[in-house]
Protein backbone atom coordinates (compact mmCIF):
# COMPACT_ATOMS: atom_id res chain seq x y z
CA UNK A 1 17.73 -12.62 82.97
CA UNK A 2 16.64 -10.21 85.83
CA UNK A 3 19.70 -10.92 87.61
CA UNK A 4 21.95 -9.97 84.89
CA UNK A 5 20.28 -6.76 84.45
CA UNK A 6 19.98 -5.96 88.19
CA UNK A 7 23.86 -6.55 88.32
CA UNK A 8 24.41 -4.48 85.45
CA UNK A 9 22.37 -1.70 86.92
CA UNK A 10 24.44 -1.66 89.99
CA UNK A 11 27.40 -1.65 88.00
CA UNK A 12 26.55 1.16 86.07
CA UNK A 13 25.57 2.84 89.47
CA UNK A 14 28.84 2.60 90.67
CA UNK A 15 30.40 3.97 87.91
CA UNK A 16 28.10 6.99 87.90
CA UNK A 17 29.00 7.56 91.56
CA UNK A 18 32.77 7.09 90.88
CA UNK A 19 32.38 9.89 88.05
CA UNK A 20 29.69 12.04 90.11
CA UNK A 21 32.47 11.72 93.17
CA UNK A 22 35.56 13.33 90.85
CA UNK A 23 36.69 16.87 92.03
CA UNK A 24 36.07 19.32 89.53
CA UNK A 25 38.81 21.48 91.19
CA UNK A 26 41.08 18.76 90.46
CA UNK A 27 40.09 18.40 86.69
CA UNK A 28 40.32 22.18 86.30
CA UNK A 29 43.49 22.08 87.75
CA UNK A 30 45.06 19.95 85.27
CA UNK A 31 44.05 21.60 82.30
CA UNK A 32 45.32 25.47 83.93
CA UNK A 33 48.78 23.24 84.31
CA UNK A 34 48.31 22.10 81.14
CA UNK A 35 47.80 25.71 79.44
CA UNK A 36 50.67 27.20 81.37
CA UNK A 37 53.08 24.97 79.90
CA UNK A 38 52.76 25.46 75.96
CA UNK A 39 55.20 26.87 74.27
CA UNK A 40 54.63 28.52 70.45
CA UNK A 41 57.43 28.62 68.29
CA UNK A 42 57.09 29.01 64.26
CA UNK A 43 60.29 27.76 62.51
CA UNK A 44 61.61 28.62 58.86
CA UNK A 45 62.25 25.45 57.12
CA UNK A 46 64.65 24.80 54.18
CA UNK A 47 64.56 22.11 51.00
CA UNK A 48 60.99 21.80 50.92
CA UNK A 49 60.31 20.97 47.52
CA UNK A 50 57.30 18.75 46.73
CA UNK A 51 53.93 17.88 48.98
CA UNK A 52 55.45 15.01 50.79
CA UNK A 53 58.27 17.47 52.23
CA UNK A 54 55.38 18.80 55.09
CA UNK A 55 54.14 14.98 55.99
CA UNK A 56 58.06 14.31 56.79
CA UNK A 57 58.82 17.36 58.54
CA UNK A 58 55.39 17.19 60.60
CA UNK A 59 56.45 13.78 61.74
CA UNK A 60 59.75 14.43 62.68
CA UNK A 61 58.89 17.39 64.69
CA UNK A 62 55.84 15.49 66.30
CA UNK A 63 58.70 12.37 67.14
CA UNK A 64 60.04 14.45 69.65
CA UNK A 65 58.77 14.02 73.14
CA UNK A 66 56.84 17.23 74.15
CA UNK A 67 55.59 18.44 71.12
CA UNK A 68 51.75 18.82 71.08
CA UNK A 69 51.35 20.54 67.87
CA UNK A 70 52.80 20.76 64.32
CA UNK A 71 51.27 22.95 61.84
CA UNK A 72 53.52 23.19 58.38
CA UNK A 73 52.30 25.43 55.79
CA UNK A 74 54.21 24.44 52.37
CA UNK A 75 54.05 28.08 50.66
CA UNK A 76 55.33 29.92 53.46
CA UNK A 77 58.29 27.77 54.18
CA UNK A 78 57.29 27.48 57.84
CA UNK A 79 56.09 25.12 60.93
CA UNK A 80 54.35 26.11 64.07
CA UNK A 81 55.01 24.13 66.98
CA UNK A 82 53.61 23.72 69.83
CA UNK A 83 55.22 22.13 72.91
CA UNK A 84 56.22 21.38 76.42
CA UNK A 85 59.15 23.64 76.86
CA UNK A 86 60.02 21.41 80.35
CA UNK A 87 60.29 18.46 78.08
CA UNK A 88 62.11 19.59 74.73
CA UNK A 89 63.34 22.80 73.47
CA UNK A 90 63.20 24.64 69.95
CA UNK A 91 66.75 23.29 69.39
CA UNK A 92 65.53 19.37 70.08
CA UNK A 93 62.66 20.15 67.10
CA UNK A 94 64.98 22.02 64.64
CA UNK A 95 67.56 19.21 64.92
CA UNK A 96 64.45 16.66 64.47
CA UNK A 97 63.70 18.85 60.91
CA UNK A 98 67.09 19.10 60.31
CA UNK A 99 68.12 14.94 60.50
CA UNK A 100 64.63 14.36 58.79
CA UNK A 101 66.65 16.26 55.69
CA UNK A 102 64.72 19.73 55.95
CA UNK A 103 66.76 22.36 58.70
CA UNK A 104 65.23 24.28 60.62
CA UNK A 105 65.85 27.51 62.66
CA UNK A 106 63.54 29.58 64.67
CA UNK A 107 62.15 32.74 62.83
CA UNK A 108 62.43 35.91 65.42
């Protein structure tokens, strides 16, 4: 029994020294990348009629690769995106809305 907790001790040693040993430049460098490349767009969306209308046009905009974010508010018409703009565009979501049955355009 002492031999199983002295090699689970040392285990969790390691670990903690693998975590403690991490650069936190590195870490805080990832999320500044991350930050940098977001992208905000709120689209107006058309035919949406009853409350499962926002659950199908949140999940088609979220199937696109890149998006982070959907946010659809029913009474206003509208979904806030947030994405990658080096992986998809606001074209790629509004055509994702759009096949789903709902199109979409970018408000200005």
């Amino acid at each position: 029994m002492k031999r199983c907790i002295a090699i689970t001790s040392a285990a969790m040693l390691s670990l903690g020294a693998a975590i403690a040993m991490t650069p936190l430049s590195e870490v805080t460098a990832q999320s500044a990348t991350e930050k940098t490349q977001t992208d905000t767009v709120t689209f107006a969306i058309e035919n949406m009629t009853c409350a499962m209308c926002p659950i199908t046009v949140r999940k088609a905009m979220e199937g696109v690769i890149g998006v982070r974010s959907v946010k659809v508010d029913f009474e206003a018409r509208t979904a806030t995106v947030e994405f990658d703009p080096n992986a998809t565009s606001p074209a790629d979501i509004a055509a994702a809305s759009t096949n789903a049955g709902y199109p979409a355009q970018p408000e200005s």
